[in-house]
Protein backbone atom coordinates (compact mmCIF):
# COMPACT_ATOMS: atom_id res chain seq x y z
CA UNK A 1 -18.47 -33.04 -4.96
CA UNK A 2 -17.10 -35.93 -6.91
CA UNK A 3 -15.62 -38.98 -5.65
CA UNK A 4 -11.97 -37.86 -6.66
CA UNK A 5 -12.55 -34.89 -4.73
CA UNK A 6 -13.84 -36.75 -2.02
CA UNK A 7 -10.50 -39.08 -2.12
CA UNK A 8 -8.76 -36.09 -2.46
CA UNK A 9 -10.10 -34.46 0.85
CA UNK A 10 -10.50 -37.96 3.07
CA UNK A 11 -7.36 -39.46 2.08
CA UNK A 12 -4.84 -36.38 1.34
CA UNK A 13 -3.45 -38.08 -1.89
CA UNK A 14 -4.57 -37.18 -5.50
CA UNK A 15 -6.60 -39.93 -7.18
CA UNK A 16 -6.17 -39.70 -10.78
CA UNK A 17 -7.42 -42.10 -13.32
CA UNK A 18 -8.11 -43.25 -17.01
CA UNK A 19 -7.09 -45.80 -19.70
CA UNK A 20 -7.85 -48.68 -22.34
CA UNK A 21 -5.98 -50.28 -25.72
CA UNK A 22 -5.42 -53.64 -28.01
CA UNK A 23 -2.09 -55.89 -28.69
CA UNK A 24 -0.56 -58.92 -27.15
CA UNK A 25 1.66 -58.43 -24.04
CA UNK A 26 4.23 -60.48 -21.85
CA UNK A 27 4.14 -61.39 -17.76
CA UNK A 28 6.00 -60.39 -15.38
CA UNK A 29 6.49 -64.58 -15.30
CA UNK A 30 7.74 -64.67 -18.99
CA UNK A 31 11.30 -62.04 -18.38
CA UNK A 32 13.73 -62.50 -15.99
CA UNK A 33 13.58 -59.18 -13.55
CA UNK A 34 16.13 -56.51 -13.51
CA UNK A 35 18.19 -55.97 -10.30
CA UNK A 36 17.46 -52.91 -8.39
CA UNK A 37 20.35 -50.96 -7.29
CA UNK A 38 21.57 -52.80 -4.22
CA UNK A 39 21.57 -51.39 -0.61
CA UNK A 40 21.72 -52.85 3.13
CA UNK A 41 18.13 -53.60 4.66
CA UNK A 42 16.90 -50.55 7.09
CA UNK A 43 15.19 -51.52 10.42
CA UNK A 44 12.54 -50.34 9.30
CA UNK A 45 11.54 -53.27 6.65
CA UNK A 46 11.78 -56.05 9.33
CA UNK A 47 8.54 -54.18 11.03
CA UNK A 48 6.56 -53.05 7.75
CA UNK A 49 7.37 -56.62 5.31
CA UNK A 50 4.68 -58.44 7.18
CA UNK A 51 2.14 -55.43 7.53
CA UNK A 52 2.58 -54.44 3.71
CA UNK A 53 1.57 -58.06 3.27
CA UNK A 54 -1.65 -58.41 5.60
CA UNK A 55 -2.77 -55.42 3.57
CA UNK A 56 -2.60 -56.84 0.36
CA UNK A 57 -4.30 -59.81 1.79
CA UNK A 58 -7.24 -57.37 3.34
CA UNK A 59 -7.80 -55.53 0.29
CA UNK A 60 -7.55 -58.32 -2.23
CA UNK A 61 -4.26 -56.64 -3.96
CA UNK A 62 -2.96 -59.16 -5.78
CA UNK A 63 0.83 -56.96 -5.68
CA UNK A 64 2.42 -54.31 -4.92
CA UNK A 65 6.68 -52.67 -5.84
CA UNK A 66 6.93 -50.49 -2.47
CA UNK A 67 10.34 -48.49 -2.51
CA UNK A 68 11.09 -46.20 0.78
CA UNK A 69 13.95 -44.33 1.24
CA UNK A 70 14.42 -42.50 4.70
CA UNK A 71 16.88 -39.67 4.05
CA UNK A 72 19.89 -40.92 4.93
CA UNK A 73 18.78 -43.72 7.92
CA UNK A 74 18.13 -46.85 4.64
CA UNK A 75 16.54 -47.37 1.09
CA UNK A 76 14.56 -50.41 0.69
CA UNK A 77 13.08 -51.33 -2.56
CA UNK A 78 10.96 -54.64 -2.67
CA UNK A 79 7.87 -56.94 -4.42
CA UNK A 80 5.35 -58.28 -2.70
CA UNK A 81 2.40 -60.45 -3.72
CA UNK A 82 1.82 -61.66 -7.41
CA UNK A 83 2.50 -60.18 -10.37
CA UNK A 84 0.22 -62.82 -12.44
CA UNK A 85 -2.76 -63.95 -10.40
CA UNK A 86 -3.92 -67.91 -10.56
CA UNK A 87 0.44 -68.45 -11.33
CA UNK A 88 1.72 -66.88 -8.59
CA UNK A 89 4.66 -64.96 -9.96
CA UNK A 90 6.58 -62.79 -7.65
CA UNK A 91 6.27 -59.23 -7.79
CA UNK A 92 9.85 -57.79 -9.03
CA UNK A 93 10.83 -54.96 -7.11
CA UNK A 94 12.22 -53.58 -11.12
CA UNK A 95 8.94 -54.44 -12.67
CA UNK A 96 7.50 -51.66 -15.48
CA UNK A 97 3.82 -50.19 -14.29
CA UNK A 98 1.51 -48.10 -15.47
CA UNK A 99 1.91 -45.14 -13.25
CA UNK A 100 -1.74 -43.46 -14.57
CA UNK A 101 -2.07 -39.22 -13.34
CA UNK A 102 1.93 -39.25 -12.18
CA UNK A 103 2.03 -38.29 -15.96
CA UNK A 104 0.32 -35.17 -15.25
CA UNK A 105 3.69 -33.89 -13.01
CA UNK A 106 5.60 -34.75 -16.67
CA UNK A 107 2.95 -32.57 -18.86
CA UNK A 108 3.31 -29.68 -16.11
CA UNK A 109 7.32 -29.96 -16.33
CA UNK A 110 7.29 -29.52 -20.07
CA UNK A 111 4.59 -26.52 -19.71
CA UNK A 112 6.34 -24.94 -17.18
CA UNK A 113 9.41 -25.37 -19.65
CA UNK A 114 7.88 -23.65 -21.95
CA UNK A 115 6.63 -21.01 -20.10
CA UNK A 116 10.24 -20.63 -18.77
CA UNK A 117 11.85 -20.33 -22.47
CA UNK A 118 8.93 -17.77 -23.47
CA UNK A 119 7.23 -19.93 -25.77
CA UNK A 120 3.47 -20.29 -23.61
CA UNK A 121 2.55 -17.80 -21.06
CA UNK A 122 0.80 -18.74 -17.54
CA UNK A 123 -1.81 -16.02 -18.69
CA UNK A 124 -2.27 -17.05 -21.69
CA UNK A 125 -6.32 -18.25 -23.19
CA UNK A 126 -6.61 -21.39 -24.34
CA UNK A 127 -8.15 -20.54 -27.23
CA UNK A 128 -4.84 -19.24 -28.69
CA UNK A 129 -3.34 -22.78 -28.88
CA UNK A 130 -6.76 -24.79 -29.20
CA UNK A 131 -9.94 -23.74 -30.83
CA UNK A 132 -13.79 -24.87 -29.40
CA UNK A 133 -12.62 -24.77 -26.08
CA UNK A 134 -16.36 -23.57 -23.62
CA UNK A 135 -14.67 -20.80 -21.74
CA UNK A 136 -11.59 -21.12 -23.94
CA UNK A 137 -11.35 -17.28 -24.38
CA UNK A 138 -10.77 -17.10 -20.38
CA UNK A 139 -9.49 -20.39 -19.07
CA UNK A 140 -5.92 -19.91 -18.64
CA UNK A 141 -2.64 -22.15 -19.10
CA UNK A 142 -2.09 -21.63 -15.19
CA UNK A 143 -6.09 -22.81 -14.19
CA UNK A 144 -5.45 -25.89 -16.91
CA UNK A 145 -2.46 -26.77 -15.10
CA UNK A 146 -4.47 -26.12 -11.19
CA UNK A 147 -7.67 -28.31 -12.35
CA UNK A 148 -9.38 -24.79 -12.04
CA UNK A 149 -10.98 -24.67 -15.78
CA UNK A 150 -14.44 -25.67 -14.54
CA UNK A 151 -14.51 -28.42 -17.81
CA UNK A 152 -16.07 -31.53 -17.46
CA UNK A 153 -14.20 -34.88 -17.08
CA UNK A 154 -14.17 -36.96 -20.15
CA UNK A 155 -13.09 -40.22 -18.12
CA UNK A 156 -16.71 -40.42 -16.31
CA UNK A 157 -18.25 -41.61 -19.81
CA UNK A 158 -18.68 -45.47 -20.10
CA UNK A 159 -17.62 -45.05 -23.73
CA UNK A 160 -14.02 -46.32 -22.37
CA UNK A 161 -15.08 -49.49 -20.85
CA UNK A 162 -17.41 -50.44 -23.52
CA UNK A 163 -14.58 -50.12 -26.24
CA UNK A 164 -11.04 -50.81 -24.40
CA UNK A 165 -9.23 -51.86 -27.26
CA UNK A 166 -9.88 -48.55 -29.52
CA UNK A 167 -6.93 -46.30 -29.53
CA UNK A 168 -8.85 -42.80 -28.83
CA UNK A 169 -6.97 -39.61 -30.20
CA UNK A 170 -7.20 -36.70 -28.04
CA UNK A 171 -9.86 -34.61 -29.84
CA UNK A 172 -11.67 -37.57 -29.04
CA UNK A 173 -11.53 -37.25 -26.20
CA UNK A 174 -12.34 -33.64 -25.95
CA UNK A 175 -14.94 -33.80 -27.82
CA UNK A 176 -16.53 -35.86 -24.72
CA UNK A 177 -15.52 -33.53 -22.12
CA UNK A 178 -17.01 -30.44 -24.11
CA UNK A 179 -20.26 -31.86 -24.88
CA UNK A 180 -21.02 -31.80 -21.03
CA UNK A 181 -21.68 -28.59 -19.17
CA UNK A 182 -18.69 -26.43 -17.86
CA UNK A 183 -18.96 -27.26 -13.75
CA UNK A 184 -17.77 -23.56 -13.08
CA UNK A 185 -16.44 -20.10 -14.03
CA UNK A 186 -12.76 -20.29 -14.46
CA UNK A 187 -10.42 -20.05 -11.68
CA UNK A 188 -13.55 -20.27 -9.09
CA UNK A 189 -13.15 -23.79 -7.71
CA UNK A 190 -11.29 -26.78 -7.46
CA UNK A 191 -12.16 -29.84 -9.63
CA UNK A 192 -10.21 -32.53 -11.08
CA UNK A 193 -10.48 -33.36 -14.62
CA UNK A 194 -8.59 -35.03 -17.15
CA UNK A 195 -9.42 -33.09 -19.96
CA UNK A 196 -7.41 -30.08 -18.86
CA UNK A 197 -3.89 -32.49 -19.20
CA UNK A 198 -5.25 -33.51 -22.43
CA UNK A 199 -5.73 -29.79 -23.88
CA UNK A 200 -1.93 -28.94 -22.31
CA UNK A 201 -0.86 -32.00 -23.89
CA UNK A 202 -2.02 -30.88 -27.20
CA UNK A 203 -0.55 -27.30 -26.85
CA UNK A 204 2.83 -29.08 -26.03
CA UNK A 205 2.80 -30.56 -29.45
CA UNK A 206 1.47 -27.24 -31.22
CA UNK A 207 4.05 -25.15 -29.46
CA UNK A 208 6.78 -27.74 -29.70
CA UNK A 209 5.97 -29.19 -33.06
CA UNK A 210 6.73 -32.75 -31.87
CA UNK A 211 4.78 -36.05 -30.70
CA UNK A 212 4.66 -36.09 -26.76
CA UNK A 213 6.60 -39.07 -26.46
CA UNK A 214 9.30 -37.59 -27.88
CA UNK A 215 9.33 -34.31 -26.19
CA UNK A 216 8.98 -36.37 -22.54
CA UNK A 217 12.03 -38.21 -23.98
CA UNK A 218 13.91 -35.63 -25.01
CA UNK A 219 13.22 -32.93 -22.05
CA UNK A 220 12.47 -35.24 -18.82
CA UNK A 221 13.44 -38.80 -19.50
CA UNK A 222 16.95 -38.90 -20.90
CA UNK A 223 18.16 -35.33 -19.07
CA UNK A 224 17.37 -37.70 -15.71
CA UNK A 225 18.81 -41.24 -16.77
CA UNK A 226 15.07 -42.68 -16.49
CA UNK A 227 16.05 -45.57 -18.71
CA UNK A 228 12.66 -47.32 -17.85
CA UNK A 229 10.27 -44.45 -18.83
CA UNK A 230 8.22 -44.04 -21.71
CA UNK A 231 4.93 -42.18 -22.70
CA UNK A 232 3.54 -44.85 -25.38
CA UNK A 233 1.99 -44.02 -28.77
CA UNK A 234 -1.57 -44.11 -28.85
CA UNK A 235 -1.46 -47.43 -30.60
CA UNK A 236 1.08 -48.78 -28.32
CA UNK A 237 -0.42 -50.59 -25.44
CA UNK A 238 2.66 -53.01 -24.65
CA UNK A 239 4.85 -52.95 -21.34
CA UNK A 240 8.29 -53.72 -21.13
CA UNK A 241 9.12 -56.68 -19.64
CA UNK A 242 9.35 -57.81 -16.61
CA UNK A 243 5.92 -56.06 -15.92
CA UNK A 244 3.07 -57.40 -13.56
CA UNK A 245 -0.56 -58.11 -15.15
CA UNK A 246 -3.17 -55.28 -14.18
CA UNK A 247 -6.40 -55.93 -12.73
CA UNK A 248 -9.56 -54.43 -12.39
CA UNK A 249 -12.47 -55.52 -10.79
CA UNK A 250 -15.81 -54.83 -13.19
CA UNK A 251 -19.50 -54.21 -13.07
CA UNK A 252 -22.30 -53.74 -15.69
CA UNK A 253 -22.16 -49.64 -14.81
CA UNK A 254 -18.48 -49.13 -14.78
CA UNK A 255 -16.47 -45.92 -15.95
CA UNK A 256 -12.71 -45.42 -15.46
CA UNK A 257 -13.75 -42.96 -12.56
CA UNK A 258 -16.50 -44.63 -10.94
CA UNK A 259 -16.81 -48.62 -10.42
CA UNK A 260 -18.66 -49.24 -7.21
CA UNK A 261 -19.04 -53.09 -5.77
CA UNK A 262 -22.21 -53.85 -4.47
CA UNK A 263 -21.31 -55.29 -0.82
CA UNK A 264 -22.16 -58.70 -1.61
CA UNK A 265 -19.58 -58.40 -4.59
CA UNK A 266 -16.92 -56.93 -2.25
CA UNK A 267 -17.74 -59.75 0.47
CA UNK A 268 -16.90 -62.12 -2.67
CA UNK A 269 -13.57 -60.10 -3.59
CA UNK A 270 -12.24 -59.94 -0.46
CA UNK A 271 -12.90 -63.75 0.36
CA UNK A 272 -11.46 -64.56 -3.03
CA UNK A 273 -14.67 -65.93 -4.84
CA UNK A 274 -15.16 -62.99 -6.69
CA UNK A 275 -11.62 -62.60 -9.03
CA UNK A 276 -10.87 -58.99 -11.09
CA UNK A 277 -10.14 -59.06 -14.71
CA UNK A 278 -7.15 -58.65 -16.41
CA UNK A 279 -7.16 -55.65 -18.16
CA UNK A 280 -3.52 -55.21 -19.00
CA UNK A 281 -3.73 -55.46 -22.71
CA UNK A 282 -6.72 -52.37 -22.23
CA UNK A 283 -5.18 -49.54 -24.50
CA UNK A 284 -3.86 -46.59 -22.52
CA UNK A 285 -4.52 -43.74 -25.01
CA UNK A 286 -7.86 -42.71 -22.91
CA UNK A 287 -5.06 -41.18 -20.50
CA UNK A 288 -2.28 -39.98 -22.95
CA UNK A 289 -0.45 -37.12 -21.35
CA UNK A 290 -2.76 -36.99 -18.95
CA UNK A 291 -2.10 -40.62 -17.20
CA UNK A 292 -0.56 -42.94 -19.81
CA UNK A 293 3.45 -42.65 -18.62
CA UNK A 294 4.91 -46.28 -17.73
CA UNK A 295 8.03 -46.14 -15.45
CA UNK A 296 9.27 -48.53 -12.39
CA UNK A 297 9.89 -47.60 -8.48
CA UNK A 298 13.38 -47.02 -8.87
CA UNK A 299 13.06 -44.66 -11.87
CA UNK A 300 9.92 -42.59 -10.31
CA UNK A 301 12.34 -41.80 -7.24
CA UNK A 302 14.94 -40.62 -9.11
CA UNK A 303 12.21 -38.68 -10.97
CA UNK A 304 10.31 -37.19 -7.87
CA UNK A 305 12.93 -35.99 -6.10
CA UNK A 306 13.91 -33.47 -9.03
CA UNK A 307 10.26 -32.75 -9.33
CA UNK A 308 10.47 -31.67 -5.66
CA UNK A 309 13.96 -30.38 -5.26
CA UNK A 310 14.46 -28.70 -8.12
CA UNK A 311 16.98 -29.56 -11.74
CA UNK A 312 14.39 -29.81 -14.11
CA UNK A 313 12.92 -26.23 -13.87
CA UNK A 314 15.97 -22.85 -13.23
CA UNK A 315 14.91 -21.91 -9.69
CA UNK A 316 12.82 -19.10 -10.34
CA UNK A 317 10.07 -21.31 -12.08
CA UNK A 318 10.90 -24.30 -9.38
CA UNK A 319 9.57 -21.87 -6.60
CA UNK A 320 6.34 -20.40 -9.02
CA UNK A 321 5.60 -24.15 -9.14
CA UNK A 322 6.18 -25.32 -5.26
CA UNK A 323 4.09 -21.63 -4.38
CA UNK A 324 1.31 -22.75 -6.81
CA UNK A 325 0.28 -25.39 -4.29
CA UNK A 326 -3.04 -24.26 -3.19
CA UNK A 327 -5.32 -25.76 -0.32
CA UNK A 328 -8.14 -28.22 -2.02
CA UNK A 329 -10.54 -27.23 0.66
CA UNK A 330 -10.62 -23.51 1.27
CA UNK A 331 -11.42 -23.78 4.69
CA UNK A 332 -8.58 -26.65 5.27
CA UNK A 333 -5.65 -24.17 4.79
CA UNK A 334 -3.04 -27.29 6.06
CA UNK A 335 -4.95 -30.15 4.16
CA UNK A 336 -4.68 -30.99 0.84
CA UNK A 337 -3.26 -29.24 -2.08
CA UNK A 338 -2.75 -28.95 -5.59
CA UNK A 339 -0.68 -26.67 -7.84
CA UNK A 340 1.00 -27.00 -11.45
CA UNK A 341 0.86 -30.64 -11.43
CA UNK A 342 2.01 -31.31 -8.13
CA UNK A 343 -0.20 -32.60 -5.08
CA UNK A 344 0.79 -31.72 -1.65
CA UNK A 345 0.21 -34.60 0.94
CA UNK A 346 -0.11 -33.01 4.61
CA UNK A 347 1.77 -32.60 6.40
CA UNK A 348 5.15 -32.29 3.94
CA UNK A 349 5.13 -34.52 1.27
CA UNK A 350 4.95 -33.33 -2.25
CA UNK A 351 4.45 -35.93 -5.38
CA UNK A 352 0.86 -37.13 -7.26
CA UNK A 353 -0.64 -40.54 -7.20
CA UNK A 354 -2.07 -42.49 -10.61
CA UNK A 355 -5.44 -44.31 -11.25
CA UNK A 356 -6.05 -46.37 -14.55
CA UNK A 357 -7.01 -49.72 -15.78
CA UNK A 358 -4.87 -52.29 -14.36
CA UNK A 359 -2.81 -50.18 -12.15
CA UNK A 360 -2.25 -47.78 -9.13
CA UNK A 361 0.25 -45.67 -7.92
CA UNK A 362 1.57 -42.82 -5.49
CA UNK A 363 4.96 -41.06 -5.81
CA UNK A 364 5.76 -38.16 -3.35
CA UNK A 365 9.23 -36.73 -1.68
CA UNK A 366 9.47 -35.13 1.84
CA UNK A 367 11.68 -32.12 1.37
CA UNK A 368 11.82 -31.73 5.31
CA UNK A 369 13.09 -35.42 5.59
CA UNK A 370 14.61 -36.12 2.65
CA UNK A 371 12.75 -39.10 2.10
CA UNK A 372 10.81 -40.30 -0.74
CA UNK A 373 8.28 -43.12 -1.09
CA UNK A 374 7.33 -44.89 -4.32
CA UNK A 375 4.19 -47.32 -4.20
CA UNK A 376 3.13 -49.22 -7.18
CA UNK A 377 0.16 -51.95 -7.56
CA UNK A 378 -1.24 -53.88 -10.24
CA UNK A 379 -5.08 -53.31 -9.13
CA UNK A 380 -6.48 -50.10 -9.99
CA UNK A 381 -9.16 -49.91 -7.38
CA UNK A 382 -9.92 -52.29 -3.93
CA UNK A 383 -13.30 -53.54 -3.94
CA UNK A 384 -14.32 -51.13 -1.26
CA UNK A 385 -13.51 -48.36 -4.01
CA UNK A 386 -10.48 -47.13 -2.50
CA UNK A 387 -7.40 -46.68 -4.19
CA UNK A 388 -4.86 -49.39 -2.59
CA UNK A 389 -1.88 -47.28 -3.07
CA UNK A 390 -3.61 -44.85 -0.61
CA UNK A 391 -3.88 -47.53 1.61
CA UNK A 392 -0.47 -48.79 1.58
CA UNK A 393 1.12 -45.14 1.36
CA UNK A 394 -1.15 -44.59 4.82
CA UNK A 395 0.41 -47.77 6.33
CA UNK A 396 3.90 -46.41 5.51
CA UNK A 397 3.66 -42.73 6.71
CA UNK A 398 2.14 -44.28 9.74
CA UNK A 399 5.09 -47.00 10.53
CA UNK A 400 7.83 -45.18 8.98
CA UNK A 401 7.36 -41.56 9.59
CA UNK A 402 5.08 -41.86 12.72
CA UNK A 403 2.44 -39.74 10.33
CA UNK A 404 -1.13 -40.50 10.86
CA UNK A 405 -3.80 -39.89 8.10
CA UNK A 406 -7.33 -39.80 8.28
């Protein structure tokens, strides 16, 4: 079992993760933030402000943009931490992140689009749309989109934190993923890997004969108002400012999927000897349509509750996607689950999470409550090898929702 499937089981969120690319960007310190839409202070904040804080402190987060809304009893949208560590900028509660695998619920949408307007089927080989594919004559659109193909994750080579400035094009990419062995037949486990949002985003651009970007633009972005969401060119690792630095903390053995601490190292992170590196200006083109999407907490609220509720898909497709959800775990039948690009967090919350250089983050809406809950951080991975938006999005299920995780 890997240790994303491993997150995925322990902690009930999907853990995502890949990036690295070259170019000079701007602080959060160097732009004067947005405003976020305004709206009275719930009881709730007074409670969680000062426990979102000792867990940044715990975890050596330098910050985190948390946005909460309750269904109807407050929204609360606010910064905490640093944006810039060693200057101590604020976190903006508007700041632009990286938002890593949530742009695997934006590559599913346009599939699922697709599939809708009778241009892709769900049944359909891969090897129609993509040739060299192992298994390509029976992995399916539908087991690309469930992380059922069996193919091998590209982000576990070290080739992308060797070279973090190349801009890597997605046969690239594939290339990696196919040189390793297939983990299993088609459709017979569970197993998530990158490679099978790269291949979808690829048959997107076949099918569609346009760039991603611009069919995310045209199809998800605009139709929803997200003025503050982009999927970047391969070359293009800038942020829009105001945007937080990312940071990353780094050993000799490191991969985007696997960077363990020795525990003298995370003794030194977590008493603040030992400082991560900024790995903002890392290009993202290693994730692409499969975790390169940049977007802010109020625009990935707006976002996720369509995903959930329905307005980008008609309502036939809506409910093929919300009944795709399938248990990670066989024998867990109420744990985790994963569909068409959409994670289900037990016991009703429905959204992804992100992992990738720089950045974390974990988007999912309640359909029972109406709530949703945004959480976005500027360190990809606590020293312990968690995922700190797992660890805030626990603290916040717990205090807000009176819903305990393991």
């Amino acid at each position: 079992m890997t240790r994303q499937r491993n997150r995925l089981a322990s902690c009930a969120v999907v853990v995502v993760g890949v990036l690295a690319v070259a170019a000079c960007v701007t602080g959060s310190g160097d732009a004067t933030p947005s405003t976020p839409r305004p709206s009275a202070r719930p009881a709730f904040a007074d409670a969680l402000e000062p426990l979102i804080a000792q867990k940044l402190k715990d975890n050596a987060i330098p910050g985190a943009a948390v946005l909460i809304d309750k269904g109807g009893e407050g929204r609360w949208v606010q910064g905490f931490g640093t944006a810039r560590l060693g200057a101590e900028v604020p976190m903006g509660p508007a700041d632009h992140f990286r938002v890593g695998s949530n742009t695997k619920t934006m590559t599913a949408t346009v599939v699922l689009q697709l599939v809708q307007e009778g241009k892709l089927r769900l049944d359909d080989p891969v090897s129609k749309y993509y040739a060299g594919v192992p298994n390509g004559d029976t992995i399916t659109i539908a087991q690309l989109l469930e992380m059922r193909s069996g193919l091998a994750n590209y982000t576990y080579d070290p080739a992308f934190v060797q070279q973090p400035l190349k801009a890597w094009k997605p046969a690239e990419l594939l290339s990696l993923s196919f040189a390793k062995p297939v983990a299993f037949a088609p459709g017979a486990e569970f197993e998530y890997s990158n490679s099978n949002y790269i291949l979808l985003g690829l048959i997107i651009e076949k099918v569609t004969g346009m760039a991603a970007p611009d069919v995310f633009q045209e199809r998800i972005f605009e139709p929803l108002g997200l003025a503050h969401t982009s999927l970047p060119a391969l070359t293009d690792n800038q942020i829009a400012d105001p945007h937080p630095r990312g940071y990353m903390f780094l050993n000799d053995a490191a991969t985007l999927d696997d960077i363990e601490l020795t525990p003298e190292q995370q003794a030194a992170a977590l008493a603040g000897t030992l400082k991560p590196d900024d790995v903002t200006d890392w290009n993202p083109s290693p994730g692409w349509t499969a975790g390169s999407a940049i977007s802010t907490a109020d625009d990935m609220a707006v976002y996720t509750k369509r995903l959930v509720t329905g307005g980008l898909l008609d309502d036939r497709t809506q409910q093929d996607r919300l009944d795709s959800i399938q248990p990670i775990d066989p024998d867990r039948p109420d744990g985790p689950g994963y569909g068409y690009g959409l994670a289900r967090i037990p016991p009703n919350l429905i959204g992804h999470d992100g992992q990738i250089p720089g950045y974390n983050s974990f988007v999912g809406y309640d359909p029972k409550r109406k709530a949703t809950v945004v959480v976005l951080v500027n360190l990809n991975q606590s020293p312990d090898g968690t995922a700190p938006s797992d660890q805030l999005t626990k603290l916040i299920l717990s205090e807000v929702f009176g819903i305990q995780q393991p």
